[in-house]
C-alpha atoms as a PDB file:
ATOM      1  CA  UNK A   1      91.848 173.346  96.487  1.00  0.00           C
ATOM      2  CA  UNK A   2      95.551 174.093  96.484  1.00  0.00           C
ATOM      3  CA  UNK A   3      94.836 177.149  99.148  1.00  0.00           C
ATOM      4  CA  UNK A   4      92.955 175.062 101.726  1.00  0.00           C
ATOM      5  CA  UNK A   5      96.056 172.112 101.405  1.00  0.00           C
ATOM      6  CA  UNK A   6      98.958 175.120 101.632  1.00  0.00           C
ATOM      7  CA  UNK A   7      96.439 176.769 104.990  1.00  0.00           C
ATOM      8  CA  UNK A   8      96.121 173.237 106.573  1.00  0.00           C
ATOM      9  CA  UNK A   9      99.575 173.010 106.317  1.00  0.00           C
ATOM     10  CA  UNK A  10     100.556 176.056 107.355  1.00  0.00           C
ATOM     11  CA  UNK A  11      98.190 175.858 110.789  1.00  0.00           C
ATOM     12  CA  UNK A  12     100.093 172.423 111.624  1.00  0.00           C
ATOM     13  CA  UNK A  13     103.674 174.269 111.298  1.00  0.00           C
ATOM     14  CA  UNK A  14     102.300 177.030 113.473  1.00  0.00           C
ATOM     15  CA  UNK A  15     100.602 174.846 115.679  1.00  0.00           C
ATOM     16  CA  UNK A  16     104.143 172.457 115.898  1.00  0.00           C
ATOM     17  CA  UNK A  17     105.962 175.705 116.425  1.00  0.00           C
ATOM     18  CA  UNK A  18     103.661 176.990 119.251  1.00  0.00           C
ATOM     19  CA  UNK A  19     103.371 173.885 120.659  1.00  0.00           C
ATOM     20  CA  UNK A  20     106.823 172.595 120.702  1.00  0.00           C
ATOM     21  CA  UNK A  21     107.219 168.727 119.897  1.00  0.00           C
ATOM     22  CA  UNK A  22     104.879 165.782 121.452  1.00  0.00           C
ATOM     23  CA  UNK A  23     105.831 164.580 124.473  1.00  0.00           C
ATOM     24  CA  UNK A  24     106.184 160.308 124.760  1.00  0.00           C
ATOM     25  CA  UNK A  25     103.032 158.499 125.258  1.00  0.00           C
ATOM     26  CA  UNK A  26     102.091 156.775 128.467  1.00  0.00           C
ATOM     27  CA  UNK A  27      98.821 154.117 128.621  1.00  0.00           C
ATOM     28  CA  UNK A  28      96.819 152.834 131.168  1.00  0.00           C
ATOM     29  CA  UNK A  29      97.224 148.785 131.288  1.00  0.00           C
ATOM     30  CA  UNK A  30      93.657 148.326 131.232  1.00  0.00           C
ATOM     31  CA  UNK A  31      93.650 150.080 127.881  1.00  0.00           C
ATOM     32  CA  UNK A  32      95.152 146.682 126.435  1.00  0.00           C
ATOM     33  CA  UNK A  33      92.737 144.135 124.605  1.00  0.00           C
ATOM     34  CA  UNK A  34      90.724 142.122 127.213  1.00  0.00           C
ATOM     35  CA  UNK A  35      92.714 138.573 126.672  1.00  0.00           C
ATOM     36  CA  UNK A  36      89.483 136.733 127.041  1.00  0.00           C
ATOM     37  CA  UNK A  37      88.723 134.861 123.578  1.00  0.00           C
ATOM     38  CA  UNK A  38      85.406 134.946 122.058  1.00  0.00           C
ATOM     39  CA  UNK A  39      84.514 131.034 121.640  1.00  0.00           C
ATOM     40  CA  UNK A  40      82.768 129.265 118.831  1.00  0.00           C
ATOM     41  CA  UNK A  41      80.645 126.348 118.128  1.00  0.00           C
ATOM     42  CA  UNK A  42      82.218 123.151 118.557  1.00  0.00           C
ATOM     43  CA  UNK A  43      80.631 121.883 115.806  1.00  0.00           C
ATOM     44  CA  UNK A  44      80.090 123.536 112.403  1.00  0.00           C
ATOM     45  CA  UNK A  45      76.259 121.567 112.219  1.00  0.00           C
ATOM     46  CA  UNK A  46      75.228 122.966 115.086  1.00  0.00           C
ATOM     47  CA  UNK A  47      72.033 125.902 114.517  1.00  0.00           C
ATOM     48  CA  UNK A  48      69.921 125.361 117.872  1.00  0.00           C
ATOM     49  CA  UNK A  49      70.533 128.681 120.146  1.00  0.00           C
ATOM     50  CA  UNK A  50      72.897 128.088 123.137  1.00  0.00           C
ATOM     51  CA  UNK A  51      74.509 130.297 126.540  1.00  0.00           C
ATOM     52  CA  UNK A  52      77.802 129.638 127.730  1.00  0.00           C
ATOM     53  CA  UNK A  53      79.951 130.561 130.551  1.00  0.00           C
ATOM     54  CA  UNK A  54      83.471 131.116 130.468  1.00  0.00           C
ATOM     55  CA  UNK A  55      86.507 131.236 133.576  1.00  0.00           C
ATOM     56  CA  UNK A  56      89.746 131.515 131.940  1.00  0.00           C
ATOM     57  CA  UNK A  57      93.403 133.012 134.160  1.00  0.00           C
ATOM     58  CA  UNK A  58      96.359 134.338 132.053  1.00  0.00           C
ATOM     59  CA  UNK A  59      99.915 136.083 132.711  1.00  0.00           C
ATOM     60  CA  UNK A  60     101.081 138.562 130.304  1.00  0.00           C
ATOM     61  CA  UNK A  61     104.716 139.888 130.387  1.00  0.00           C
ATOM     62  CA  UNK A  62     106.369 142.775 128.007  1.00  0.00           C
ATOM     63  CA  UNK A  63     110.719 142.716 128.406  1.00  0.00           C
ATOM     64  CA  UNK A  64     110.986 146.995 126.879  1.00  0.00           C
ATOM     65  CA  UNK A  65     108.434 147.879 124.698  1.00  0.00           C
ATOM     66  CA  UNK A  66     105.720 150.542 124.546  1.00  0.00           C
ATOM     67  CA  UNK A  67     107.304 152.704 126.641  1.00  0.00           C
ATOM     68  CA  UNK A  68     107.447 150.422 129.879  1.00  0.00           C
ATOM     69  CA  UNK A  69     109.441 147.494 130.371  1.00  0.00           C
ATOM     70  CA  UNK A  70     110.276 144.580 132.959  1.00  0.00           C
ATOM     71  CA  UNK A  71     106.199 144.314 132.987  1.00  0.00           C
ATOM     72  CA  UNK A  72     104.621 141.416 134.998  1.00  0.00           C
ATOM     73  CA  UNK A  73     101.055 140.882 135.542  1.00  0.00           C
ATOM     74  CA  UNK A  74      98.407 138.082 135.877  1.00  0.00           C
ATOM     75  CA  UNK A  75      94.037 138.096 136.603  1.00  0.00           C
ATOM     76  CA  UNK A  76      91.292 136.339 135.410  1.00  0.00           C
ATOM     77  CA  UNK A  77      88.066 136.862 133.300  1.00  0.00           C
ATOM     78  CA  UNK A  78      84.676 135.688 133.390  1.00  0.00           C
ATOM     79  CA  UNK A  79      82.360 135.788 129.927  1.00  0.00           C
ATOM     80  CA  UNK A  80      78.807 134.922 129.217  1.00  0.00           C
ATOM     81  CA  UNK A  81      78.156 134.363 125.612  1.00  0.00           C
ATOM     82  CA  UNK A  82      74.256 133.984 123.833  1.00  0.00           C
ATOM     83  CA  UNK A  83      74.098 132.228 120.119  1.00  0.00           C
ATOM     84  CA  UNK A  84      71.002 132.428 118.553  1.00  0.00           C
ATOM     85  CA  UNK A  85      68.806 129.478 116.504  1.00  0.00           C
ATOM     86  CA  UNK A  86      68.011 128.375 113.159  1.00  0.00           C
ATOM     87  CA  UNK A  87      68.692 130.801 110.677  1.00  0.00           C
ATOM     88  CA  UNK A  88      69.964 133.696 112.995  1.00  0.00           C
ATOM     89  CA  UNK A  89      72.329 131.119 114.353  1.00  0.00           C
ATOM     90  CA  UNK A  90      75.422 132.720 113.235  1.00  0.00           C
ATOM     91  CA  UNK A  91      74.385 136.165 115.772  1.00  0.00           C
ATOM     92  CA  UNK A  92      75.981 136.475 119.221  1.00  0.00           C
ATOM     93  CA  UNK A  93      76.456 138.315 122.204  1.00  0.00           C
ATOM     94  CA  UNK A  94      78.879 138.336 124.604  1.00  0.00           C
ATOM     95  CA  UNK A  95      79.510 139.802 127.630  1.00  0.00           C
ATOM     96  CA  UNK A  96      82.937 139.901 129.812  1.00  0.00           C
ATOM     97  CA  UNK A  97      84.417 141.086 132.809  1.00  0.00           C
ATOM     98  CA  UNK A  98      87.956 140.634 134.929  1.00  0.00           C
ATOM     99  CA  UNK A  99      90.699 142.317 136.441  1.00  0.00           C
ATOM    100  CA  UNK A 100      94.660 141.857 136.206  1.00  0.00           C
ATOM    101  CA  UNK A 101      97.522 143.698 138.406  1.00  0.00           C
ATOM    102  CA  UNK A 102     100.989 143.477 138.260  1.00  0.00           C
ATOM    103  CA  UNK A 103     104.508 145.331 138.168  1.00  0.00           C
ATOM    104  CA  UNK A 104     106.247 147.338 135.640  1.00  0.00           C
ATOM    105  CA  UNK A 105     108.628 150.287 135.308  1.00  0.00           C
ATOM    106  CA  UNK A 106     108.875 152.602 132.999  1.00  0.00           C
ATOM    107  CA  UNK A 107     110.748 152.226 129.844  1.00  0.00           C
ATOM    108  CA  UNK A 108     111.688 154.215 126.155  1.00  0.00           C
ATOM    109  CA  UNK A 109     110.660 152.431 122.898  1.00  0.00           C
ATOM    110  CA  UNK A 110     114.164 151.127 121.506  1.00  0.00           C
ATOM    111  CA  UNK A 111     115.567 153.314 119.160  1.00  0.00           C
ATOM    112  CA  UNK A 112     113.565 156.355 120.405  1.00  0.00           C
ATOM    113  CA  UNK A 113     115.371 160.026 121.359  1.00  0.00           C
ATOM    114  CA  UNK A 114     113.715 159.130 124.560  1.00  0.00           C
ATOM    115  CA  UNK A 115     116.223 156.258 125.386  1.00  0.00           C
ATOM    116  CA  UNK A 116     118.263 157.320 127.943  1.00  0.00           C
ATOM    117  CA  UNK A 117     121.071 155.725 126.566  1.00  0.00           C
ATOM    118  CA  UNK A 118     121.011 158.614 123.821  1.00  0.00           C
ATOM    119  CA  UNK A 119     122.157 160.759 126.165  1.00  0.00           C
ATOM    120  CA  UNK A 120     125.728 160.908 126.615  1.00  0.00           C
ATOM    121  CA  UNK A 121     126.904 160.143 130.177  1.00  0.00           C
ATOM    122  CA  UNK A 122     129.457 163.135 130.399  1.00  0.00           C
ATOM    123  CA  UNK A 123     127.348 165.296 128.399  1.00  0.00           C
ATOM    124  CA  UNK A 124     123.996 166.306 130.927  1.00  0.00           C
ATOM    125  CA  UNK A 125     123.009 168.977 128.244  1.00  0.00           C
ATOM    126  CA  UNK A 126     119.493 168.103 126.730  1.00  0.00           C
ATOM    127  CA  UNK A 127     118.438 168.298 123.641  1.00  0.00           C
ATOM    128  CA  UNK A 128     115.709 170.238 122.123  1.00  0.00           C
ATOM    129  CA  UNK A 129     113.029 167.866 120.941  1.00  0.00           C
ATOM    130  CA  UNK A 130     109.550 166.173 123.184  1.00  0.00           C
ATOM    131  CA  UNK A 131     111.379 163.242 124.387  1.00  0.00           C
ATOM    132  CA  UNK A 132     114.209 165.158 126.326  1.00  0.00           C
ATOM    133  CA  UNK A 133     112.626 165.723 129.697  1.00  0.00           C
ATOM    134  CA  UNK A 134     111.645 162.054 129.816  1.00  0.00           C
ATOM    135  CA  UNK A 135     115.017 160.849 129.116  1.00  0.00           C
ATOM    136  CA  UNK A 136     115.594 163.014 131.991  1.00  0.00           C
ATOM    137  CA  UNK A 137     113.165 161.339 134.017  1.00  0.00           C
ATOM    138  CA  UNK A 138     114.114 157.952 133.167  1.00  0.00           C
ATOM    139  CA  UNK A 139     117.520 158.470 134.480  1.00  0.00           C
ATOM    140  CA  UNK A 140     116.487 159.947 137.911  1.00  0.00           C
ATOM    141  CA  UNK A 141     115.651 157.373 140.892  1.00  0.00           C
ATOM    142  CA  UNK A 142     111.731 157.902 140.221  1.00  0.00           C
ATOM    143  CA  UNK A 143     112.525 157.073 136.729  1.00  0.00           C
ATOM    144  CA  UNK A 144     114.505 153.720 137.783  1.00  0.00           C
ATOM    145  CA  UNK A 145     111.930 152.497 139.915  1.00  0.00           C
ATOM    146  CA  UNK A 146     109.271 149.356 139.434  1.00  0.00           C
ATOM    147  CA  UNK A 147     105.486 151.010 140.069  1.00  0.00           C
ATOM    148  CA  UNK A 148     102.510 148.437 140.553  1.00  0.00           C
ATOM    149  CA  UNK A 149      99.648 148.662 138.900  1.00  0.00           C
ATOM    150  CA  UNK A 150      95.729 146.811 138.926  1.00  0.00           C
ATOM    151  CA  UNK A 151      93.078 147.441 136.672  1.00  0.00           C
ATOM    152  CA  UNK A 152      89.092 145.875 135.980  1.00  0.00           C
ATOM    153  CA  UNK A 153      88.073 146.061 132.450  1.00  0.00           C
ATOM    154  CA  UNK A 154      84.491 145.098 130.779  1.00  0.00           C
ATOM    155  CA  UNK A 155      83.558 144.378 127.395  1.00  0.00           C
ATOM    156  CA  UNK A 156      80.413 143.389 125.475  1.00  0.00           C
ATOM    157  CA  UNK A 157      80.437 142.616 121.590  1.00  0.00           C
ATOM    158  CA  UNK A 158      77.654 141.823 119.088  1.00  0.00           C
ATOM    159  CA  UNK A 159      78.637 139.976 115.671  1.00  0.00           C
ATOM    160  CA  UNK A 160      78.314 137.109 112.978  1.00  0.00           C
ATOM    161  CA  UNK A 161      80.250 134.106 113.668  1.00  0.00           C
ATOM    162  CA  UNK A 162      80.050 132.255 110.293  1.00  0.00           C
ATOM    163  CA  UNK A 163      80.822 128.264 109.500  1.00  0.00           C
ATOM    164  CA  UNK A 164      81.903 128.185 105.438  1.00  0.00           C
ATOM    165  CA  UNK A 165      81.319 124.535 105.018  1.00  0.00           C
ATOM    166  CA  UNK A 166      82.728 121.978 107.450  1.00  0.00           C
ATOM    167  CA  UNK A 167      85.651 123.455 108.700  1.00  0.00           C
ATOM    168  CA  UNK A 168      86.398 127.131 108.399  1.00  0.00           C
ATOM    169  CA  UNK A 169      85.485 129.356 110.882  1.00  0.00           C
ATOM    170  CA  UNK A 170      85.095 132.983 110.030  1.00  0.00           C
ATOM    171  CA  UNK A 171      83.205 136.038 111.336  1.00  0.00           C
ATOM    172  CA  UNK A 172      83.429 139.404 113.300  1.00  0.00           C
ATOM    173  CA  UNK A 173      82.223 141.887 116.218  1.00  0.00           C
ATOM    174  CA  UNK A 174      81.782 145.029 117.734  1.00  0.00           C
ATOM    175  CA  UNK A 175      81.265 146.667 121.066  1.00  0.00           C
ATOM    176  CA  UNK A 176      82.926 148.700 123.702  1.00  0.00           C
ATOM    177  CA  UNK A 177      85.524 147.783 126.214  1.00  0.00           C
ATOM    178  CA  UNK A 178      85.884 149.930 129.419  1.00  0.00           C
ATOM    179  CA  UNK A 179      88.218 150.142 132.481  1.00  0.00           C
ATOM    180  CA  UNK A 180      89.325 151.441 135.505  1.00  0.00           C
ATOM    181  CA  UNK A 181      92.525 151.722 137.801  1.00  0.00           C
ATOM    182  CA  UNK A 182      93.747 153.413 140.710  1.00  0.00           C
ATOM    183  CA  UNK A 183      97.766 152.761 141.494  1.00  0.00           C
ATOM    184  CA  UNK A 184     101.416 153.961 141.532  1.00  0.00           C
ATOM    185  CA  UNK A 185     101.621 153.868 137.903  1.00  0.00           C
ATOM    186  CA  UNK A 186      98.618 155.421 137.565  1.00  0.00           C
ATOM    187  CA  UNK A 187      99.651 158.185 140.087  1.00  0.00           C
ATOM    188  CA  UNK A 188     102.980 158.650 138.632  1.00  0.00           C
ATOM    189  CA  UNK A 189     101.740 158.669 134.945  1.00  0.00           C
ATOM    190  CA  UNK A 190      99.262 161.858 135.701  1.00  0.00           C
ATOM    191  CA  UNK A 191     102.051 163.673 137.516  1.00  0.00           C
ATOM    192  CA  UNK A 192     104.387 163.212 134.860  1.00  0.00           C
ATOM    193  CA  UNK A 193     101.178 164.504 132.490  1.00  0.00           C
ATOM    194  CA  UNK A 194     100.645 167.366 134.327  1.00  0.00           C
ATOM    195  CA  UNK A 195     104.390 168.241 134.089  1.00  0.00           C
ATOM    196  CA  UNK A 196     104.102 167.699 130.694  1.00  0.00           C
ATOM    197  CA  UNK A 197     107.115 165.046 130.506  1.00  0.00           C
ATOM    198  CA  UNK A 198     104.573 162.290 129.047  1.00  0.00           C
ATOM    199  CA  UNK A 199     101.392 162.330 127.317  1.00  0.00           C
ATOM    200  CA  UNK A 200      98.826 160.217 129.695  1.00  0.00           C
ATOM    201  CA  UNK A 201      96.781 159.183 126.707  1.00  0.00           C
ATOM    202  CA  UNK A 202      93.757 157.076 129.205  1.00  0.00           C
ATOM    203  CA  UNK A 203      94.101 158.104 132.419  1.00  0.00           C
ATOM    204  CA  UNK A 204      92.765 156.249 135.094  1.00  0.00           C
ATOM    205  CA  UNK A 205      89.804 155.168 133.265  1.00  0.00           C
ATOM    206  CA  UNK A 206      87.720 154.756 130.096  1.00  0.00           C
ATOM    207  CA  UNK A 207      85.898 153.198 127.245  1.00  0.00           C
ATOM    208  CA  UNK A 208      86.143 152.989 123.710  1.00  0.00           C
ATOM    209  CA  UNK A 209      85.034 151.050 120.593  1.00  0.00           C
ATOM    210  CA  UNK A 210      86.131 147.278 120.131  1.00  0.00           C
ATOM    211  CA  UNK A 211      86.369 145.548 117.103  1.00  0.00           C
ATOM    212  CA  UNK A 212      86.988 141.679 116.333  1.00  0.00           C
ATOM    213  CA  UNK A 213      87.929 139.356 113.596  1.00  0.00           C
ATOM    214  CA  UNK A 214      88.606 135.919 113.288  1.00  0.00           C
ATOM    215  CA  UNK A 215      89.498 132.982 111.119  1.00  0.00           C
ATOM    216  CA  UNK A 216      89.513 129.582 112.330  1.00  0.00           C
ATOM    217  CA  UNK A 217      89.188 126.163 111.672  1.00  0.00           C
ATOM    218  CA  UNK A 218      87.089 122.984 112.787  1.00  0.00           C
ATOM    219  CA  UNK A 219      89.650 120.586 113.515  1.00  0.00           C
ATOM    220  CA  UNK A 220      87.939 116.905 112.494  1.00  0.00           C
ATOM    221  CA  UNK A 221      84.873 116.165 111.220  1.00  0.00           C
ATOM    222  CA  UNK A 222      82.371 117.681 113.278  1.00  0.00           C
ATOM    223  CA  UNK A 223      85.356 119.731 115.076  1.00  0.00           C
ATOM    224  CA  UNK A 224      85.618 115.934 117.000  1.00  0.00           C
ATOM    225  CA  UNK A 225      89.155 116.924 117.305  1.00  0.00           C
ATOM    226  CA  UNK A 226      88.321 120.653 118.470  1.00  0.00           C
ATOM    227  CA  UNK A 227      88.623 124.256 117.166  1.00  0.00           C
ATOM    228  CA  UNK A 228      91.826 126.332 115.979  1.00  0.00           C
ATOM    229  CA  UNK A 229      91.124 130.023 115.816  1.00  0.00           C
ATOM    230  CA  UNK A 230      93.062 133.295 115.243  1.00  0.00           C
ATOM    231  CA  UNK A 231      91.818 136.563 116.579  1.00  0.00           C
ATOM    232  CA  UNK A 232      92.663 140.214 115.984  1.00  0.00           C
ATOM    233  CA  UNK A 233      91.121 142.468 117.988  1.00  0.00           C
ATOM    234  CA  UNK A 234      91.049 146.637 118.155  1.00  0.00           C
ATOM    235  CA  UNK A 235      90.628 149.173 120.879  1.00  0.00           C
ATOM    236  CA  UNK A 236      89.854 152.574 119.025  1.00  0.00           C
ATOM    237  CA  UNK A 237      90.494 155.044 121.428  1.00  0.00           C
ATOM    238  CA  UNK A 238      92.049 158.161 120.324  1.00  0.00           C
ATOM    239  CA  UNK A 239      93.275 158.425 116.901  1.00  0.00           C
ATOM    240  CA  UNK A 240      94.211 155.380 115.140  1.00  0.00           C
ATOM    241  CA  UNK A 241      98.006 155.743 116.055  1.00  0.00           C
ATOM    242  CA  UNK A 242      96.762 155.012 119.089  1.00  0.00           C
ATOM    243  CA  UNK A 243      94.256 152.200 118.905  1.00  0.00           C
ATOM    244  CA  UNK A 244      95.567 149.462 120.798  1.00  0.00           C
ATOM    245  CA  UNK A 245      95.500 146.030 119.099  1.00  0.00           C
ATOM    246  CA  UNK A 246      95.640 142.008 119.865  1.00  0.00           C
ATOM    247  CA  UNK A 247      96.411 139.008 117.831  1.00  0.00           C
ATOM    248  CA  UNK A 248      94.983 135.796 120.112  1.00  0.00           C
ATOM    249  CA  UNK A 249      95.528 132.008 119.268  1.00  0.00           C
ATOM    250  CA  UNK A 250      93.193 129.733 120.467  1.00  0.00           C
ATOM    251  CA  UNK A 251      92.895 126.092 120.575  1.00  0.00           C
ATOM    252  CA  UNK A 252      89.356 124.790 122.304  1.00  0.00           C
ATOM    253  CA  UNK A 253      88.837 120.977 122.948  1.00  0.00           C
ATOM    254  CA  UNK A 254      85.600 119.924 122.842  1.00  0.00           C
ATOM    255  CA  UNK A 255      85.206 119.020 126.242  1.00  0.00           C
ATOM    256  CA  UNK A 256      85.227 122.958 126.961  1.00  0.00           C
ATOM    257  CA  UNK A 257      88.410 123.729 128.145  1.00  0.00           C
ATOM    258  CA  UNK A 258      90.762 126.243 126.212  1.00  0.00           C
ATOM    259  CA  UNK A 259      94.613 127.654 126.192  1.00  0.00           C
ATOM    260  CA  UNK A 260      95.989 129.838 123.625  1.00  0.00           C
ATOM    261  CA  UNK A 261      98.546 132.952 123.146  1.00  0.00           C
ATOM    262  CA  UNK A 262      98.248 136.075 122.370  1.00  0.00           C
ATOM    263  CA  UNK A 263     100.411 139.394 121.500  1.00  0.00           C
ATOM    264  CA  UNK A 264      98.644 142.815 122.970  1.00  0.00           C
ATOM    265  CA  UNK A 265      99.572 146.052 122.620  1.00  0.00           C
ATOM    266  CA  UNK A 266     101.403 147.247 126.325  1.00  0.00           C
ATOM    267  CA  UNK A 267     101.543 143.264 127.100  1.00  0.00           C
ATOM    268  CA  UNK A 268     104.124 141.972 124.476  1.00  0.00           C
ATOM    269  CA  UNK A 269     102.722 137.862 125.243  1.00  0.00           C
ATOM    270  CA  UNK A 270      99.849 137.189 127.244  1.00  0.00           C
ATOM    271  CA  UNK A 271      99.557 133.382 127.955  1.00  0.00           C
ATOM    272  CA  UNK A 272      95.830 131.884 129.097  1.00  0.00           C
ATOM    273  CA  UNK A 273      93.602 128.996 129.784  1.00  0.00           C
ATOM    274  CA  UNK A 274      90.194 128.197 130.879  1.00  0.00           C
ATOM    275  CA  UNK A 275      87.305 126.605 130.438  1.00  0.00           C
ATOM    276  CA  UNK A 276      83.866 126.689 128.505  1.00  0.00           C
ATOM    277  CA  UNK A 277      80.646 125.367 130.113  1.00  0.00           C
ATOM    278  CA  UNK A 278      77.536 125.415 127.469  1.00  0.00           C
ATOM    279  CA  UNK A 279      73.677 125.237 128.800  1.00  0.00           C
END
């Protein structure tokens, strides 16, 4: 057992050595968590089966994280979600779909070797390591500017949405989430890729797993007063240092209409509202 740990590590030294170090990572927008929020029953005595229909709008901004920065970007979703009766009441399915587009440059996790600020004005030598050529980059004009970007992304989950007693609101999901995008960002991203200066983890488009879980609460008896629910959500695409993530808070009155806040992956805060119509 001790050979095959010493050989594994042995073929990643090589491999590091061949290889040289990684370069910075650079993701498509629409490989952030759809901010659409799954919805729930108002009412935890409610079994019959139901559809709804969802509109909701957000903005999302990030200020210099994830490697851009400056990021600005609103859209809209639509959702259709199916609850079943009786006593497979707590199974859904939902299905979503929207698009966003905005403005961004390109930016160096704080603290990173990639920072341009780590290299010293009067000093243009660079050093040695995966992140040189982008602090490079970032300095140039190119590197400076603010790219636009668009993107359409669709998701469909299955899952359990359970009501422990009168009030608490638990349960989870799975699915896929895909999406496309065509735009300066996305240009600029695969150039840089194919220069190797950044790793373009999505390209242009794609589709992973999606996972959900929630915890919530019926606010009131009979959630009379509406529904408070927390949501984290993941993208696995790639390996898991890459699985992009999102932690939405949602309050829905029971008139329908919704607003709540989330923190994404690539969009630091994502604001939203909308508005739940049940048939």
């Amino acid at each position: 057992m001790k050979k095959i740990y010493m050989q594994m590590a042995v073929t990643a030294s090589l491999s590091l050595f061949v290889t040289g170090c990684l370069e910075p990572t650079s993701r498509s927008m629409g490989a952030t968590l759809m901010p659409a929020p799954l919805m729930h029953r108002a009412s935890a005595d409610s079994s019959s089966s139901e559809m709804s229909v969802t509109a909701s709008g957000f903005w999302g901004h990030t200020g210099d994280d994830y490697n851009v920065k400056d990021l600005n970007a609103g859209g809209g979703n639509v959702g259709f979600t199916y609850r079943m009766g009786g006593a497979l009441s707590p199974f859904f399915v939902n299905i979503a779909a929207g698009g966003f587009g905005g403005s961004l440059k390109f930016g160096c996790d704080e603290g990173s070797k990639c920072n341009p600020s780590s290299l010293t004005k009067t000093d243009n030598t660079v050093p040695l390591d995966g992140d040189a050529k982008y602090a490079a980059w970032l300095r140039s004009d190119a590197g400076k500017e603010s790219y636009s970007f668009w993107n359409i992304q669709e998701r469909i989950l299955a899952g359990v949405d359970f009501n422990l007693g009168a009030y608490v609101i638990l349960g989870f999901a799975g699915g896929a989430q895909l999406f496309q995008g065509a735009s300066d960002y996305d240009d600029v991203r695969e150039k840089l890729d194919e220069l190797r200066i950044v790793d373009d983890v999505d390209g242009k488009s794609g589709a992973a797993f999606a996972t959900a879980y929630w915890l919530g609460l019926h606010l009131g008896r009979h959630g009379q007063y509406g529904n408070l629910v927390a949501e984290y959500g993941f993208l696995h695409k790639g390996s898991p240092d890459n699985w992009t993530s999102s932690l939405k808070f949602t309050y829905a009155h029971p008139t329908g209409f919704f607003a709540g806040l989330a923190n994404n992956n690539l969009m630091s805060v994502t604001v939203y509202a909308g508005k739940q119509f049940l048939f």
